[in-house]
Protein backbone atom coordinates (compact mmCIF):
# COMPACT_ATOMS: atom_id res chain seq x y z
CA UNK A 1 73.52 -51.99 -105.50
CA UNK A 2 74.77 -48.75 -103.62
CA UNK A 3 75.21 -49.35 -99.97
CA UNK A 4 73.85 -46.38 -99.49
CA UNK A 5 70.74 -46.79 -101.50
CA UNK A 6 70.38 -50.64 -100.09
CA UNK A 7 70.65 -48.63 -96.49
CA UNK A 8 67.82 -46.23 -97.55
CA UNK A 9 65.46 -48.88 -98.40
CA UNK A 10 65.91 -50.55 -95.04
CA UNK A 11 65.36 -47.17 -93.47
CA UNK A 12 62.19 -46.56 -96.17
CA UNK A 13 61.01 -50.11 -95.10
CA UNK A 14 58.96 -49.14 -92.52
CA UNK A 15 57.04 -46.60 -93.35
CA UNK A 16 56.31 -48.01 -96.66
CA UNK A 17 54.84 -51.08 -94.88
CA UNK A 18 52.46 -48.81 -92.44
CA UNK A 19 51.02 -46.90 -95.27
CA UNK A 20 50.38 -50.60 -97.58
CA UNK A 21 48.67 -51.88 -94.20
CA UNK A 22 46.25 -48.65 -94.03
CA UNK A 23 45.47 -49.23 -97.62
CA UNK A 24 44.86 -52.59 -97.98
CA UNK A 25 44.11 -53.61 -94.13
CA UNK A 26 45.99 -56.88 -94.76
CA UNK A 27 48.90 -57.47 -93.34
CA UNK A 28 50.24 -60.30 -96.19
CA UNK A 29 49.02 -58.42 -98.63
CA UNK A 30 50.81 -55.43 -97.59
CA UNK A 31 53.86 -57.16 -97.11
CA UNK A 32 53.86 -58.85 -100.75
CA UNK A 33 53.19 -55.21 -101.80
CA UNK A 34 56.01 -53.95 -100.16
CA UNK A 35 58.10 -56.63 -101.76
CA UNK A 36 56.92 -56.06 -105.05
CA UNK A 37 57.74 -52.17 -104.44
CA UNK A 38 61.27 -52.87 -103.29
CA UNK A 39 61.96 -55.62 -105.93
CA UNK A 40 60.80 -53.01 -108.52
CA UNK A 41 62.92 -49.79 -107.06
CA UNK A 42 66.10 -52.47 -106.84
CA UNK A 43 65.56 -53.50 -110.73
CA UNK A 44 64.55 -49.92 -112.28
CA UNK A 45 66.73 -47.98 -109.68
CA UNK A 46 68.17 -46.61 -113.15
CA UNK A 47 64.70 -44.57 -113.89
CA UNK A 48 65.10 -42.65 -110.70
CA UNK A 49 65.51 -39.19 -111.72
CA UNK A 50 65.77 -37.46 -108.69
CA UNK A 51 63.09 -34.95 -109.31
CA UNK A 52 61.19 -36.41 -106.26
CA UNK A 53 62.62 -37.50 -102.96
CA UNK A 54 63.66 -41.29 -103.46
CA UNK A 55 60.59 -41.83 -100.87
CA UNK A 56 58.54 -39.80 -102.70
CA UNK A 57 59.16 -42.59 -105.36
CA UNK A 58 59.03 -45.44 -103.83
CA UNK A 59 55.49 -44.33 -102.36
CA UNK A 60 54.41 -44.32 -105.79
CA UNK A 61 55.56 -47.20 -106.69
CA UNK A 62 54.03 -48.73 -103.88
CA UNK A 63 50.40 -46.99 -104.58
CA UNK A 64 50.52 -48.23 -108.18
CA UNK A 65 50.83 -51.88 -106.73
CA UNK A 66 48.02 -51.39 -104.60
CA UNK A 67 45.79 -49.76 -106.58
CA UNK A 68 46.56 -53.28 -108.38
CA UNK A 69 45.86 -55.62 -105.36
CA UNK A 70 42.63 -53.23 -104.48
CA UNK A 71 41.45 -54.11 -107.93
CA UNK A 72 41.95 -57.47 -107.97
CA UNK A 73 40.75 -57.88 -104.19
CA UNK A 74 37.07 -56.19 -105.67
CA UNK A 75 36.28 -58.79 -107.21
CA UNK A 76 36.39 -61.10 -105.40
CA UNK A 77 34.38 -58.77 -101.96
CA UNK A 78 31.31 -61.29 -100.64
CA UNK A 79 28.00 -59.21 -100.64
CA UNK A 80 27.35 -59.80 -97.46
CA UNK A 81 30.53 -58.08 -96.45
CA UNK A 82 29.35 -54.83 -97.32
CA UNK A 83 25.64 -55.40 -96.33
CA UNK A 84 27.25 -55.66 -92.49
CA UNK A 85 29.43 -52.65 -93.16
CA UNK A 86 26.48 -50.41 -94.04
CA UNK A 87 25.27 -51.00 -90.92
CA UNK A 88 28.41 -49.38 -89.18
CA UNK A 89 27.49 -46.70 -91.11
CA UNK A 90 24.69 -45.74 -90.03
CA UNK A 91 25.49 -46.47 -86.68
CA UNK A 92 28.39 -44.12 -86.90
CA UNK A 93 26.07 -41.25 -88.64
CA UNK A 94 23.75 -41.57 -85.71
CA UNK A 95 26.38 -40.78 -83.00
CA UNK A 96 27.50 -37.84 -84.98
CA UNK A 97 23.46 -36.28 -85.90
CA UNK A 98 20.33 -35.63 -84.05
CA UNK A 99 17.67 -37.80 -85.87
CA UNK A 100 16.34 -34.50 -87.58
CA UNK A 101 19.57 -34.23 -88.96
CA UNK A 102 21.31 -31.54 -87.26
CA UNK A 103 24.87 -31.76 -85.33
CA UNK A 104 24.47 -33.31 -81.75
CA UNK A 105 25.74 -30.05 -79.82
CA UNK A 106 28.36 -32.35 -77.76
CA UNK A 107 29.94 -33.34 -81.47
CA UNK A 108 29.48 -30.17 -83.79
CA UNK A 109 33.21 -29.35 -85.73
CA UNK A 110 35.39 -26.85 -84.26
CA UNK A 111 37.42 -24.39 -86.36
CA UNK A 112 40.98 -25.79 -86.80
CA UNK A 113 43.46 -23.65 -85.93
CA UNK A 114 46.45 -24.75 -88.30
CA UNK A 115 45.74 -28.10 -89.70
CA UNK A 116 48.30 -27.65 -92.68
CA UNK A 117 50.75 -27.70 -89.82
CA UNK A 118 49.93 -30.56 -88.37
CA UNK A 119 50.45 -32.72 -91.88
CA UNK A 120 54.01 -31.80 -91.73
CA UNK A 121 53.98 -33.52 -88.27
CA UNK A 122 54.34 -37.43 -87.67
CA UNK A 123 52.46 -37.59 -84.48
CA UNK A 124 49.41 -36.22 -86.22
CA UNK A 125 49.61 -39.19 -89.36
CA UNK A 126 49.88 -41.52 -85.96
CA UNK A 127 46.72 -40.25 -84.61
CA UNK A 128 45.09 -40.12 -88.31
CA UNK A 129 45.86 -44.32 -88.71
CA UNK A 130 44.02 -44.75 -85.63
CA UNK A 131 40.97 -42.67 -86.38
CA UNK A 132 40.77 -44.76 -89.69
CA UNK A 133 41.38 -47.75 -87.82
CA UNK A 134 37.49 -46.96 -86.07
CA UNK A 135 36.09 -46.57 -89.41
CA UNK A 136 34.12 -49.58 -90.80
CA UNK A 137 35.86 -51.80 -93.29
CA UNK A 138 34.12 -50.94 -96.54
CA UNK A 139 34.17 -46.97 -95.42
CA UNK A 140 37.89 -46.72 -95.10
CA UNK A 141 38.15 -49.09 -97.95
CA UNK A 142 36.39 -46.26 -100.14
CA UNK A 143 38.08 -43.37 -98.33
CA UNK A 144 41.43 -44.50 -99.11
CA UNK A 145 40.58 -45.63 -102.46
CA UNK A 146 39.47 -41.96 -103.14
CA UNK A 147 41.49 -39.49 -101.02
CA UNK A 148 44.60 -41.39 -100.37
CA UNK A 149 45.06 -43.49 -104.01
CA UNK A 150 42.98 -41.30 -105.90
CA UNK A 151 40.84 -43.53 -107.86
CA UNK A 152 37.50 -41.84 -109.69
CA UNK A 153 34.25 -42.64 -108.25
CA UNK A 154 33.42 -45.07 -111.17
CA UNK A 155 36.12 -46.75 -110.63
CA UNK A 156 35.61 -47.07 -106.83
CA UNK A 157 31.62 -48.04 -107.90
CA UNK A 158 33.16 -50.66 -110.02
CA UNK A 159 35.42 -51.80 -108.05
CA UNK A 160 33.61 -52.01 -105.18
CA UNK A 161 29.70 -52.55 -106.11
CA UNK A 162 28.05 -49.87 -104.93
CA UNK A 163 26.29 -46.99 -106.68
CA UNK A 164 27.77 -43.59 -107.07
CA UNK A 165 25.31 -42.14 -104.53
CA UNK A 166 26.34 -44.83 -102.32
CA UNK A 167 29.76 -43.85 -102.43
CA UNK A 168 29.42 -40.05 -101.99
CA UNK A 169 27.16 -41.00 -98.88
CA UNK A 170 30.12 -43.46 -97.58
CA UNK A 171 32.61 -40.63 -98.33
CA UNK A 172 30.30 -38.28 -96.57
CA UNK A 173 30.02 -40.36 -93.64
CA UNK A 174 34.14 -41.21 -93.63
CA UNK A 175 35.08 -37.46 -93.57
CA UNK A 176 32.45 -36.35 -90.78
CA UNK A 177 33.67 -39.96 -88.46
CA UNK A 178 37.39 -38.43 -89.33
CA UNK A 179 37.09 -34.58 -88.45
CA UNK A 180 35.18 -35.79 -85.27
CA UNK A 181 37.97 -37.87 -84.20
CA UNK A 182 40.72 -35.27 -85.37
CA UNK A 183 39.08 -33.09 -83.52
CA UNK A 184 38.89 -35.31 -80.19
CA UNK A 185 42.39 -37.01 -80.60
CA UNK A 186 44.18 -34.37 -82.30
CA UNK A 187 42.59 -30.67 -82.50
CA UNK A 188 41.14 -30.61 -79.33
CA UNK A 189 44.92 -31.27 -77.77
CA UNK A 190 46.36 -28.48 -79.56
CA UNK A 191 44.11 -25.72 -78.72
CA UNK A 192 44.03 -26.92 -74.98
């Protein structure tokens, strides 16, 4: 192998590890993911075509392998897993909501002055990670199978057993937890 390339992996490394662990919130599963990624990009370095940055590559790569592990790790979810996860979520919908279903006044979005700017900036993916990190298990589990690996909803239903309306109600619920931490960790800093 190039020393160059072998010195680009090691660099890569890292940051392919952080975004396995976010997916799959499993620390030896990430890191067999990883592996698999890097064992992969070492044996069909050849079908590199440079049309993407070599991380760009590797990160697919990597979100092909867990898309795998995700589906394999659905089936085998207990029920009562996700019956203790619902309950986060309503308990996260009622800090966010008056009971008659309006914004609590202390919590209602903001406008966001550039957030296309921020993406481009590693500080805010930082402060992203930790706002999923609140999020119950199952919710991030269907966030990042939908936003982040991009899987269909009846796939996600599938994989995870819950009904469609379930899921857009989870996704719901994900994305208004999300902006209301973005807004408090992140948003809220740069307007200040």
């Amino acid at each position: 192998m190039n020393p160059d390339r072998q010195a680009e992996l090691d660099a890569l490394r890292p940051d392919l590890l952080r975004f396995a662990r976010l997916q799959l919130r499993d620390a030896g599963a990430a890191e067999d993911a990883v592996q698999e990624t890097l064992l992969a990009a070492l044996t069909g370095s050849k079908n590199f075509e440079s049309r993407s940055s070599y991380k760009t590559w590797l990160i697919s790569i990597l979100r092909n392998k867990i898309v795998d592990i995700i589906r394999l790790q659905g089936r085998e979810i207990p029920a009562s897993a996700l019956a203790q996860d619902a309950e986060g979520d309503d308990a996260l919908a009622e800090t966010l909501f008056e009971p008659d279903g309006h914004w609590r006044a202390d919590v209602r979005p903001a406008r966001w002055a550039d957030p296309e700017a921020s993406f481009e900036q590693q500080q805010f993916w930082h402060v992203f990670e930790a706002c999923l990190d609140h999020l119950p298990a199952k919710t991030a589990r269907v966030f990042m199978m939908r936003e982040i690996l991009g899987l269909e909803t009846d796939e996600i239903c599938k994989e995870t057993g819950i009904s469609t309306s379930n899921c857009w109600v989870v996704l719901h619920r994900a994305r208004l937890v999300l902006r209301a931490c973005l807004e408090q960790r992140w948003f809220a800093g740069a307007s200040a």
